[in-house]
Protein backbone atom coordinates (compact mmCIF):
# COMPACT_ATOMS: atom_id res chain seq x y z
CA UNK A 1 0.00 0.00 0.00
CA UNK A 2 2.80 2.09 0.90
CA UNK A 3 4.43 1.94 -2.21
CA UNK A 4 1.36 2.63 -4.11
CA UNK A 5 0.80 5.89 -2.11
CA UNK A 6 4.28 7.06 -2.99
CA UNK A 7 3.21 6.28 -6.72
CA UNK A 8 0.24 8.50 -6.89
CA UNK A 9 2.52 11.30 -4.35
CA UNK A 10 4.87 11.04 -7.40
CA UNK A 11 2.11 11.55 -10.08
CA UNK A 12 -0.16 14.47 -8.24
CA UNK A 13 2.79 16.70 -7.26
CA UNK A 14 1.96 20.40 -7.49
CA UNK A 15 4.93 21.30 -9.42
CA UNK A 16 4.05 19.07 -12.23
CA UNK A 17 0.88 20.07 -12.02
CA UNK A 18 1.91 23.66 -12.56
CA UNK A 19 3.75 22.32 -15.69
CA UNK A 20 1.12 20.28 -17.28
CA UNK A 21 -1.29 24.53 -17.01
CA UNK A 22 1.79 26.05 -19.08
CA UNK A 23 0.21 25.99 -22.06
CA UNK A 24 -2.68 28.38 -20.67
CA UNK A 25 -0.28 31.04 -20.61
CA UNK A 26 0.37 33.57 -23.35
CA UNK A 27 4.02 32.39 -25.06
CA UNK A 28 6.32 35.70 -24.66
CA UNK A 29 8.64 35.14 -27.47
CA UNK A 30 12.75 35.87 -27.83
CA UNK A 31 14.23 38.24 -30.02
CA UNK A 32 17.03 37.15 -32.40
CA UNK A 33 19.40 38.25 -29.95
CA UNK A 34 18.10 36.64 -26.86
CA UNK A 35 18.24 33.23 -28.52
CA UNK A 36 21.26 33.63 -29.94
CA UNK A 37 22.09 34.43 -26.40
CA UNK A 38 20.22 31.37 -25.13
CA UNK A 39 21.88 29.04 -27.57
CA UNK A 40 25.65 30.71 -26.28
CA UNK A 41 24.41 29.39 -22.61
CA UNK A 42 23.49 25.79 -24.09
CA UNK A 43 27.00 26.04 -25.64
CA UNK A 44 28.39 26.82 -22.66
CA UNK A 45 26.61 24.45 -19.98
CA UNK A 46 27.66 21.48 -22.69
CA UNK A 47 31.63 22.57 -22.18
CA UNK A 48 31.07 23.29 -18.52
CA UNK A 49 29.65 19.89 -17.93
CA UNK A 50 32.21 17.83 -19.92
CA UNK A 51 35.14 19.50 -18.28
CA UNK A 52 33.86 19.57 -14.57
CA UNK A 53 31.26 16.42 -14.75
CA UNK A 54 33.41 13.68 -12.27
CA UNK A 55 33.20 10.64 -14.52
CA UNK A 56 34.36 10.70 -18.69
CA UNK A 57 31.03 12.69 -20.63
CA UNK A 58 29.34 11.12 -23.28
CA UNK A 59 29.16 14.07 -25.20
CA UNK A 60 27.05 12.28 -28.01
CA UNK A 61 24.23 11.09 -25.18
CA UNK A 62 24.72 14.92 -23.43
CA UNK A 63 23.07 16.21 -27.13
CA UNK A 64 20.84 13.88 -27.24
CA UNK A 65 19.60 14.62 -24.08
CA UNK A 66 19.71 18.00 -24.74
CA UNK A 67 17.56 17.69 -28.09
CA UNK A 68 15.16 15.09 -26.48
CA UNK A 69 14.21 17.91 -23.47
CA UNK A 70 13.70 20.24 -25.92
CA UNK A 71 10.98 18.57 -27.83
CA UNK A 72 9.47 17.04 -24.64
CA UNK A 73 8.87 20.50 -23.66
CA UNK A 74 6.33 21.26 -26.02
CA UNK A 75 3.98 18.33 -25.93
CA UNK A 76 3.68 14.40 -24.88
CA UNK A 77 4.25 13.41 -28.55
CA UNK A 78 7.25 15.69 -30.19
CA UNK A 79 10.36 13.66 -30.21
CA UNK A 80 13.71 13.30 -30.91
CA UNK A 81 14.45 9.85 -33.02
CA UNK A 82 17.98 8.46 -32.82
CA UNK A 83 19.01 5.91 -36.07
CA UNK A 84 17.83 3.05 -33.87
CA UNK A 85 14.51 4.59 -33.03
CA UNK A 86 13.82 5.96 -36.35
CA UNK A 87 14.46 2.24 -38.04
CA UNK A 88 12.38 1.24 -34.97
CA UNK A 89 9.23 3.58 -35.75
CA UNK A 90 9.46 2.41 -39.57
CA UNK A 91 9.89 -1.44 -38.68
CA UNK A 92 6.44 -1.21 -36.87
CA UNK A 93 4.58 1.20 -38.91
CA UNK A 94 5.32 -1.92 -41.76
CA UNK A 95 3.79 -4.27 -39.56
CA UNK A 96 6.51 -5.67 -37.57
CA UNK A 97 8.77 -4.95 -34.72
CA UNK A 98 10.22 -6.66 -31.39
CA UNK A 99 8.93 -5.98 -27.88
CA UNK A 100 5.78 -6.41 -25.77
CA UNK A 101 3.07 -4.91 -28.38
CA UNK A 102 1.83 -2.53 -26.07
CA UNK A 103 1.54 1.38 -27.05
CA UNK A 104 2.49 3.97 -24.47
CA UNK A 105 2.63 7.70 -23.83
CA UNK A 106 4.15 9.81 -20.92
CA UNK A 107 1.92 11.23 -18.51
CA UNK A 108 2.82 13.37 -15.55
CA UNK A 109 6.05 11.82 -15.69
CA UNK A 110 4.81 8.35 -15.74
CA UNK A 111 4.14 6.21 -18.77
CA UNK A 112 0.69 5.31 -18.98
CA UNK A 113 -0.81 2.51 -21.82
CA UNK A 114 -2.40 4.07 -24.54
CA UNK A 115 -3.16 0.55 -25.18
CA UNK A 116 -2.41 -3.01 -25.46
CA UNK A 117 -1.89 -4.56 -29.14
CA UNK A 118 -4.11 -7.52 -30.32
CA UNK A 119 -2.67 -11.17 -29.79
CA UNK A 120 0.36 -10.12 -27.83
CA UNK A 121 2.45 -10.67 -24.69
CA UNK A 122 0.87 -7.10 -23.19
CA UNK A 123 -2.28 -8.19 -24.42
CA UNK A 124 -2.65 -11.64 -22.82
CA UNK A 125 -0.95 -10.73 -19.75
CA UNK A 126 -3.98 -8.59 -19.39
CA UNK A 127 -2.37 -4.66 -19.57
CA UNK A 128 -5.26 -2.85 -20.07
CA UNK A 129 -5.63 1.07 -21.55
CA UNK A 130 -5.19 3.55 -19.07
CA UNK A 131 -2.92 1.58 -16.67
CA UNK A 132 0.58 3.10 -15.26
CA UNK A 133 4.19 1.38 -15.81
CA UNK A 134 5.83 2.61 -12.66
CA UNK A 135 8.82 0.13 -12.63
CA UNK A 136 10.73 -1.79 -15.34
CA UNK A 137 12.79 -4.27 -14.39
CA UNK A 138 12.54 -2.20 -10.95
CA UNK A 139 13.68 0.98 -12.16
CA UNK A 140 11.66 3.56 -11.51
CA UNK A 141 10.03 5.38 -15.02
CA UNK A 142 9.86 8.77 -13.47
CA UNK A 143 13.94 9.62 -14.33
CA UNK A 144 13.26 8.36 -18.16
CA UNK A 145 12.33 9.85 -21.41
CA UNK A 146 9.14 8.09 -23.14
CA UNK A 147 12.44 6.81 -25.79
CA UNK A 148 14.64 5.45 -22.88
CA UNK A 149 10.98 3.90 -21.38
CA UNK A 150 10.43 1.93 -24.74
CA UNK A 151 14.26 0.91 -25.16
CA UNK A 152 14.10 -0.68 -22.01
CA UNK A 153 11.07 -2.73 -22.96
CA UNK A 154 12.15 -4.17 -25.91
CA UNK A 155 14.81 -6.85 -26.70
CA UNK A 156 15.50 -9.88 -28.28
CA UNK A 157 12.86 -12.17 -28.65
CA UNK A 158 11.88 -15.04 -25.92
CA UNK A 159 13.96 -12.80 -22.82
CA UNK A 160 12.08 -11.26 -19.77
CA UNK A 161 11.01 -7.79 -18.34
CA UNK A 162 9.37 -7.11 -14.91
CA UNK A 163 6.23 -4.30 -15.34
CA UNK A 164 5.32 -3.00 -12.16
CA UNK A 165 1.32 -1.62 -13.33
CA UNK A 166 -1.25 0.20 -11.45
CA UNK A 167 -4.45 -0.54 -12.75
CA UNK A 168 -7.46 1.92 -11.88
CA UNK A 169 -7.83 1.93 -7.82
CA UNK A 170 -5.91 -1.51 -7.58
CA UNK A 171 -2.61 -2.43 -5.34
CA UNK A 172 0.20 -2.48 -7.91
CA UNK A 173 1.37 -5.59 -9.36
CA UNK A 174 4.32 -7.27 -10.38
CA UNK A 175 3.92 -9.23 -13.92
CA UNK A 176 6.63 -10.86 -15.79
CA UNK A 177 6.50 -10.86 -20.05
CA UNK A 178 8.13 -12.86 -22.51
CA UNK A 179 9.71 -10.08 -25.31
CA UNK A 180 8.04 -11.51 -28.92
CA UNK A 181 8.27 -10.53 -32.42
CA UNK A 182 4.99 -8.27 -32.85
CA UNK A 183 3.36 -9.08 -36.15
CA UNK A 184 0.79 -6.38 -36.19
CA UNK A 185 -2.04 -7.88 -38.57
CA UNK A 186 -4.03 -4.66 -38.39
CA UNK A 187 -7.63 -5.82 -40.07
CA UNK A 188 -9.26 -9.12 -39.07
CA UNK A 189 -12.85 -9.99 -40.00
CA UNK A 190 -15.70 -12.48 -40.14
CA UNK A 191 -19.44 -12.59 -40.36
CA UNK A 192 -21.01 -13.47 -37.05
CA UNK A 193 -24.27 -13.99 -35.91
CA UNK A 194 -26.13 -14.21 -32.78
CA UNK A 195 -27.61 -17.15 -32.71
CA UNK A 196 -24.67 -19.58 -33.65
CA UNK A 197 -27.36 -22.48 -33.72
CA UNK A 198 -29.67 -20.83 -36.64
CA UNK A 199 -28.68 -20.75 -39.94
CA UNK A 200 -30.92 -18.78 -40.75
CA UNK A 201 -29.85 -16.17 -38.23
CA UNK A 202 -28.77 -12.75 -39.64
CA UNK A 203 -25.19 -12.23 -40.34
CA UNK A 204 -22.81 -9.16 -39.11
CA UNK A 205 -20.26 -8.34 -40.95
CA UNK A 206 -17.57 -8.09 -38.02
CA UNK A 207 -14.00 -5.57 -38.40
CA UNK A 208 -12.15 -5.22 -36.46
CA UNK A 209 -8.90 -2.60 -37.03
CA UNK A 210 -6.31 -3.18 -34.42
CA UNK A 211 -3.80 0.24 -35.92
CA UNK A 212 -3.78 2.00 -38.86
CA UNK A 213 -0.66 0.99 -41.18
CA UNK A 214 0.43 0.96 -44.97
CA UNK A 215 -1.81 -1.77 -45.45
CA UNK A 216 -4.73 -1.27 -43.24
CA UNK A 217 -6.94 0.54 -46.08
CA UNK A 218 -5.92 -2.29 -48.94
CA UNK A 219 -6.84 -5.45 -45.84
CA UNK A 220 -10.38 -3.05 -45.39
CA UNK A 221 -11.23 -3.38 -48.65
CA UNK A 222 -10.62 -6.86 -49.65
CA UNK A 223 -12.56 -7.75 -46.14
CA UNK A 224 -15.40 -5.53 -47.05
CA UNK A 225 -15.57 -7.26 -50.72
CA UNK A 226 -15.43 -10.91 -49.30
CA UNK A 227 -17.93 -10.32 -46.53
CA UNK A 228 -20.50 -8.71 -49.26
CA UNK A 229 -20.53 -11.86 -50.98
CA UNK A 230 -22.03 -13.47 -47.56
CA UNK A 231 -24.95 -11.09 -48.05
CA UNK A 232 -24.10 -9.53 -44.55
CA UNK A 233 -27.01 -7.48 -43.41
CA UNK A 234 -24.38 -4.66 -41.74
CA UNK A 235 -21.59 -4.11 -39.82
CA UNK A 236 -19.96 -3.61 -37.08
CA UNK A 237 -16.39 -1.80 -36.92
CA UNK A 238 -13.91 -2.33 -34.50
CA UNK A 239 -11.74 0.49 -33.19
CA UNK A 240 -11.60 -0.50 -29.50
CA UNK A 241 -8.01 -0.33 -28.00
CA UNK A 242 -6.52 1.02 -31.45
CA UNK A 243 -4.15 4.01 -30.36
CA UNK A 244 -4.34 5.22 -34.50
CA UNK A 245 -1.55 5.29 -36.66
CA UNK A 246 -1.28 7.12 -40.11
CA UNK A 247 -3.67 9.78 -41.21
CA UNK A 248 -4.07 8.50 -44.63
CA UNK A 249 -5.54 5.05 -43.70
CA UNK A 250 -8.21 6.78 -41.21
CA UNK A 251 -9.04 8.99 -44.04
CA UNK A 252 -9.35 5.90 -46.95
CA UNK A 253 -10.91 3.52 -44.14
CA UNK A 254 -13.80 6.41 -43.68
CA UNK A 255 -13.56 6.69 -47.41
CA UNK A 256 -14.98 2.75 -47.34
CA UNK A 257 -17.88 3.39 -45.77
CA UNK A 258 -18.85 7.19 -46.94
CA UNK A 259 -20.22 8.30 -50.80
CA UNK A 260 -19.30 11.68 -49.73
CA UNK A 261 -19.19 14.72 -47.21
CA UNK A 262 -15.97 15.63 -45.31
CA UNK A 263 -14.23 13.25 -43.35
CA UNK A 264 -11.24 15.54 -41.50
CA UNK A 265 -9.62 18.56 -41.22
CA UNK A 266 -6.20 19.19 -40.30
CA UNK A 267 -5.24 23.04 -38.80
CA UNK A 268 -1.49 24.01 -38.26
CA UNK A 269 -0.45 27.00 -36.67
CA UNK A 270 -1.25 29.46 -38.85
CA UNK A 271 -5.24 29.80 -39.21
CA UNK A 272 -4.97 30.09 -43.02
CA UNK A 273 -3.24 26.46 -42.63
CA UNK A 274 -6.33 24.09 -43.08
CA UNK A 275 -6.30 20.83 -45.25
CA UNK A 276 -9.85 19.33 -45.52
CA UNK A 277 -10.16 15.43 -46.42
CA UNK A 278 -13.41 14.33 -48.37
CA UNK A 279 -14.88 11.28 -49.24
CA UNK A 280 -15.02 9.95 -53.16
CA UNK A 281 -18.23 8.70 -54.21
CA UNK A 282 -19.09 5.58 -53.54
CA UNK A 283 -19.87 3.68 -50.49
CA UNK A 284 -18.47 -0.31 -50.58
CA UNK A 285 -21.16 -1.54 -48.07
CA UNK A 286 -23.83 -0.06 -50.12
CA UNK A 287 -25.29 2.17 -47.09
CA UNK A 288 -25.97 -0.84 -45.17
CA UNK A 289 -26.32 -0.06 -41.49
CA UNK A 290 -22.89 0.73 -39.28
CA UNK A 291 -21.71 0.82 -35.76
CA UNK A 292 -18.39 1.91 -35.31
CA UNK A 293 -16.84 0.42 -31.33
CA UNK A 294 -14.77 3.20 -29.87
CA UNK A 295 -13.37 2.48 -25.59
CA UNK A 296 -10.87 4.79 -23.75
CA UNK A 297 -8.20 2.67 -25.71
CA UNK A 298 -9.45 4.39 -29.13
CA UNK A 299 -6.87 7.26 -30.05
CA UNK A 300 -6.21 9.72 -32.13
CA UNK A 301 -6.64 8.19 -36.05
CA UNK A 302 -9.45 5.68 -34.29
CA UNK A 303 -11.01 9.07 -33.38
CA UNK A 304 -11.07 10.70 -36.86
CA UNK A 305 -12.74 7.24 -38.10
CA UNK A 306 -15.76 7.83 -35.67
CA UNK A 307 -15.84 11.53 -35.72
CA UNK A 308 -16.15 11.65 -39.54
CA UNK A 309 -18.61 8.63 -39.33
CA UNK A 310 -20.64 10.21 -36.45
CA UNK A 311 -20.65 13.38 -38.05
CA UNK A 312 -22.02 12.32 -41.67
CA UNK A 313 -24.56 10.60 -39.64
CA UNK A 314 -23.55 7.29 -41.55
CA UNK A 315 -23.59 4.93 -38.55
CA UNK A 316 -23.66 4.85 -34.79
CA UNK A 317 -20.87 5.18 -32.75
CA UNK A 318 -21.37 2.75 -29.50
CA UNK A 319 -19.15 2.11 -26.51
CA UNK A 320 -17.45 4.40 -24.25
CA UNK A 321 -15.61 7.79 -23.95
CA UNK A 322 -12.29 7.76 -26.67
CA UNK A 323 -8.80 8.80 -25.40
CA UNK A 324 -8.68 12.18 -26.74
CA UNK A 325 -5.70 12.78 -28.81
CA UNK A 326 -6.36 15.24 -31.40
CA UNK A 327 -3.28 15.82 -32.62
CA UNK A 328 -1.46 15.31 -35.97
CA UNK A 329 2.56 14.35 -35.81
CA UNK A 330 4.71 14.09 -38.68
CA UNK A 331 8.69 13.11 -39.31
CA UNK A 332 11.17 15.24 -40.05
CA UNK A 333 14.15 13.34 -41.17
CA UNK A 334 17.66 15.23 -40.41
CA UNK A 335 19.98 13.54 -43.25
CA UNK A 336 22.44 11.01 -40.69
CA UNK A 337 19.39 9.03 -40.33
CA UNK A 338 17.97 10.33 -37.09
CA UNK A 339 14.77 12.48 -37.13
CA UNK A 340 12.33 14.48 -35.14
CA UNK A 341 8.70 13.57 -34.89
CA UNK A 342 6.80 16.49 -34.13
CA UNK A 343 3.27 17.78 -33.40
CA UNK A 344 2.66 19.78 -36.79
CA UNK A 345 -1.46 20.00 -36.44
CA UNK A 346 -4.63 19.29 -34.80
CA UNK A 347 -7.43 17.64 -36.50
CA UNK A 348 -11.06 18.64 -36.21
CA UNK A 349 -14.27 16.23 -36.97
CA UNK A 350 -16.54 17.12 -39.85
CA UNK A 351 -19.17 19.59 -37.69
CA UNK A 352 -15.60 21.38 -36.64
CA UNK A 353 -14.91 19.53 -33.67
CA UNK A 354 -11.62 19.31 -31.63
CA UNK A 355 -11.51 16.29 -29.58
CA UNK A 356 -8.39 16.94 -27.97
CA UNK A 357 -8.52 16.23 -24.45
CA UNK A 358 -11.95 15.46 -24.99
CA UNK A 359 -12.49 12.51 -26.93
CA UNK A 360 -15.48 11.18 -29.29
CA UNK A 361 -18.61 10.50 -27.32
CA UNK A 362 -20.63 7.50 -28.31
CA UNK A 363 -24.38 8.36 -29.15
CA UNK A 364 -24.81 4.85 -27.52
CA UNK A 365 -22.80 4.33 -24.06
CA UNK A 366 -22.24 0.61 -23.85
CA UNK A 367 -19.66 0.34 -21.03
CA UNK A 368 -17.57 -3.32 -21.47
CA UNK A 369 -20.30 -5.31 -18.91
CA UNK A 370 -19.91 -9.23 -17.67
CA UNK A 371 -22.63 -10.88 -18.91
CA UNK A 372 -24.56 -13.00 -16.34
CA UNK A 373 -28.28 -15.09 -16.42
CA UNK A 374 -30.42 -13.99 -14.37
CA UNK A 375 -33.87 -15.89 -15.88
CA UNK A 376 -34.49 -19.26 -16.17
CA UNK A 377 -35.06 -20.71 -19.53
CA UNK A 378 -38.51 -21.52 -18.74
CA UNK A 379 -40.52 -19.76 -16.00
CA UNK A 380 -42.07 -21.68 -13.09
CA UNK A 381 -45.17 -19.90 -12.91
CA UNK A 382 -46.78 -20.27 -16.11
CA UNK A 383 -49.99 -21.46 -17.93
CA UNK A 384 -48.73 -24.52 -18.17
CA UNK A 385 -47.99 -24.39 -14.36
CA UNK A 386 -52.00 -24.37 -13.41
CA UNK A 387 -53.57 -27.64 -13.00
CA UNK A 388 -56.15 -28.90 -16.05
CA UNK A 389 -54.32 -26.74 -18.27
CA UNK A 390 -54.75 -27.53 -21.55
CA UNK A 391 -51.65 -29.41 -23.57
CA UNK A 392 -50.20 -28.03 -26.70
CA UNK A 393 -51.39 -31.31 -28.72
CA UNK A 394 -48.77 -30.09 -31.67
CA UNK A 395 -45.84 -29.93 -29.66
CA UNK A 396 -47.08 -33.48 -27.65
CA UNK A 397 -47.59 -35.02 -31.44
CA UNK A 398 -43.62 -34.06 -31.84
CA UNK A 399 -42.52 -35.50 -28.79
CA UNK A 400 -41.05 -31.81 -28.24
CA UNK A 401 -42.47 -31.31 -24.73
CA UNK A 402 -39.73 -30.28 -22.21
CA UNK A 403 -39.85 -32.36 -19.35
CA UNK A 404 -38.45 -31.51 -15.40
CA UNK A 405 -34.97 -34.34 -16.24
CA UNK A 406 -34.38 -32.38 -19.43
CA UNK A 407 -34.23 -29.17 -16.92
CA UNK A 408 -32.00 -30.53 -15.15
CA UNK A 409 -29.12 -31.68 -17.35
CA UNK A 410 -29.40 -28.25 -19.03
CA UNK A 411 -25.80 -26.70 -18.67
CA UNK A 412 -25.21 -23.63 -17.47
CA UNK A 413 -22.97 -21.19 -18.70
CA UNK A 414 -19.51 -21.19 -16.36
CA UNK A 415 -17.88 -17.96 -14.96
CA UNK A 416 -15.69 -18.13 -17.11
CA UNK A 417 -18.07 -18.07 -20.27
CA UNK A 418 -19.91 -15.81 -19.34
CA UNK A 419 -16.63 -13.29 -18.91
CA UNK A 420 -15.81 -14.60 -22.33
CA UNK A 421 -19.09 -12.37 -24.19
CA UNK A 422 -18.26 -9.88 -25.67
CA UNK A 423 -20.70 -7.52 -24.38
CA UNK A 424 -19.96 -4.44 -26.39
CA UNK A 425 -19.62 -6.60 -29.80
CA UNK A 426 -22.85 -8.07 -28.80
CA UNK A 427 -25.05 -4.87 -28.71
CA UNK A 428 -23.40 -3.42 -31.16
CA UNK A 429 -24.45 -6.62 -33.07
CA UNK A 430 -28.13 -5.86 -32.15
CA UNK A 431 -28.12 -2.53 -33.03
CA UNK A 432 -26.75 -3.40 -36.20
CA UNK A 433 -29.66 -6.42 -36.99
CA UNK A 434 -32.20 -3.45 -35.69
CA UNK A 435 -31.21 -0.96 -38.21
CA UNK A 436 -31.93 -3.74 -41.17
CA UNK A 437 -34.80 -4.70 -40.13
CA UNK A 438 -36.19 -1.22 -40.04
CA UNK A 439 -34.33 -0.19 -42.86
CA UNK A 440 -36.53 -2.84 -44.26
CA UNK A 441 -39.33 -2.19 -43.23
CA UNK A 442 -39.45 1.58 -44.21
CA UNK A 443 -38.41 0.27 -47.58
CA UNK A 444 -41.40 -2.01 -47.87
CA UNK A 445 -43.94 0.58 -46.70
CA UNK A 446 -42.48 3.06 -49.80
CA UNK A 447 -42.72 0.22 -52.30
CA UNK A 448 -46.15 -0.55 -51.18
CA UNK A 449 -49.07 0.80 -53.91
CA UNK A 450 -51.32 3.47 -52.08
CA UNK A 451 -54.70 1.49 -52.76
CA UNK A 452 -56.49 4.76 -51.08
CA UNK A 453 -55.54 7.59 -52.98
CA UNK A 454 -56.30 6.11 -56.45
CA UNK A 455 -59.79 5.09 -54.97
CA UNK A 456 -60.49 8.64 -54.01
CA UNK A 457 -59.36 10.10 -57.26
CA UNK A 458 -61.54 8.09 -59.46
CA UNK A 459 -64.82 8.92 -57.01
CA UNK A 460 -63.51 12.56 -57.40
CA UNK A 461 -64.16 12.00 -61.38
């Protein structure tokens, strides 16, 4: 308990606190001769420290350091990239890289999980979004850069790390993961239904998008093509625990599922500097019915996929509140093969929305829920509970009649089953069947001949 305490002490100190309201404050810029001043000081704190520090300076890791403060003054996400993080950052945005497949961001001088990636050693260890990595390998995170925090939890594949998480109002805990090579397959998909006994049952076309990569808007489309053939009646779209990627595969996934209207815009510093994305014409589902999944694990290009749907009114966005990162980062390569990546934007939904800080909010709240019975499958007070009732003679003819020993050897549904529904895939599958079925029936009433008007026009003649 103790240690926990000093944890949150170490997160909710005032003077970080004060630092995390800077940006409130009106920026007083330098003149050309104060930073030229400025930069003579940096000159001469480098020589100072490499002549007077008590051990031999690294004077290549002293720059580094000094270029990696600098951007991590002006927001969570600006960075310096050494060569090895650079190839890093490329390696992964191709769909493979080493480590624990979990995506992290520093907060309050902690790293907290943006979220965990699909089918990984974060993932099935059970790192959720919004925990804390206090420790790794029992160093405490609070002395490291957001860099030095994700050097130290990769390595080569099959070795060990020690997390030390906080999860929500929990103790902190100790777990121990295996480093893998992280495949990212970023688009999965099937057709579901609800009723995995009837055949008849209709089927959901199921996505799910665990990042957006090179490839993520080619995988969307060849999904999208092969579940049309299975005459799926909608879909649902997965975005849950997806911290985003590039801003060209949220725009061409919306793109899928829009015939037009604007999907993002993008505003730099300058208020002249505005780049509007808009849908092409054509829609590949045909308009059928949509609900996009967003949770607290949905970030930033996740965000522009559910604003831009939201916002066209195209489909419903169901789940809970996103993460809120509204911001738009881009590399700046420096020719020796290191780089900066820097905050160069802010994106805004279709209606003109920022959701930085903020976050999309689902027109249906479905927080993640355990699913437990709480009926019977048949009641005990019924008709058929009164004495002289009459008997269903079809259902007798059959032999169909449930009887008390077939009650009986009915399973039940274990805890763990029950924790294994999906509860937020499984409304958003309802909604999705509900939205056909009155899309259907709205069609059928317009296709239906008005027999009363043409009677009243020819007694009118």
């Amino acid at each position: 308990m103790l240690k926990k305490i000093i944890c949150m002490l170490a997160l909710c100190t005032p003077m970080i606190a004060a630092a995390a309201d800077k940006h409130d404050e009106p920026v007083t810029h330098l003149t050309d001769a104060e930073i030229y001043d400025e930069l003579k000081k940096l000159a001469l704190v480098f020589e100072v420290s490499r002549e007077n520090f008590v051990e031999e300076a690294d004077e290549k890791k002293m720059l580094e350091g000094a270029m990696t403060g600098m951007l991590a003054a002006l927001d969570p996400h600006s960075s310096y990239l050494s060569r090895d993080d650079f190839k890093d950052f490329n390696d992964k945005s191709h769909g493979e890289f080493g480590g624990l497949g979990i995506q992290i961001t520093s907060d309050r001088g902690a790293v907290r999980v943006i979220s965990p990636i699909d089918d990984t050693p974060a993932q099935k260890a059970g790192i959720k979004a919004g925990d804390y990595i206090t420790h790794i390998d029992d160093v405490a995170v609070f002395d490291l850069t957001l860099n030095q925090a994700v050097k130290k939890m990769k390595g080569r594949p099959g070795t060990k790390v020690k997390l030390t998480v906080i999860s929500g109002d929990n103790e902190p805990k100790t777990i121990t993961l295996k480093r893998a090579v992280i495949k990212v397959k970023s688009v999965k998909f099937e057709d579901k239904t609800l009723a995995q006994s009837d055949a008849d049952a209709p089927r959901v076309g199921y996505v799910r998008i665990s990042d957006f990569g090179a490839t993520t808007a080619r995988d969307l489309r060849d999904a999208i093509e092969k579940l049309e053939k299975k005459n799926v009646v909608g879909y649902v779209l997965d975005v849950r625990n997806n911290p985003g990627g590039y801003l060209s595969a949220a725009i061409d996934v919306s793109d899928a599922f829009l015939d037009g209207g604007e999907i993002v815009s993008t505003r730099g510093k300058n208020k002249t500097d505005i780049d509007r994305s808009f849908a092409k014409p054509g829609d590949m589902t045909n308009g059928k019915p949509l609900v996009v999944l967003i949770n607290h694990g949905s970030a930033s290009a996740s965000e522009i996929v559910a604003g831009a749907i939201q916002d066209n009114g195209r489909g419903l966005v169901m789940g809970s509140q996103s993460f809120g990162k509204g911001s738009v980062q881009q590399q700046k390569p420096l020719g020796d093969g290191t780089a900066i990546h820097i905050t160069i934007a802010r994106y805004y939904t279709p209606s003109g929305r920022s959701i930085q800080n903020t976050g999309i909010t689902p027109d249906v709240e479905v927080l993640q829920s355990k699913v437990e019975v709480l009926e019977k499958r048949e009641s005990t007070f019924s008709e058929a509970s009164f004495r002289n009732s009459l008997k269903n003679e079809t259902i007798d003819k059959r032999g169909n009649a449930r009887t008390k020993s077939d009650d009986a050897t009915a399973p039940e549904l274990t805890d763990a089953e029950k924790d294994a529904v999906d509860y937020q895939l499984q409304r958003g599958m309802e909604m999705v069947i509900a939205m056909s079925k009155m899309a259907s029936r709205v069609a059928s009433v317009k296709n239906t001949p008005d027999d009363t008007s043409d009677s009243g026009a020819s007694k009118n003649k």
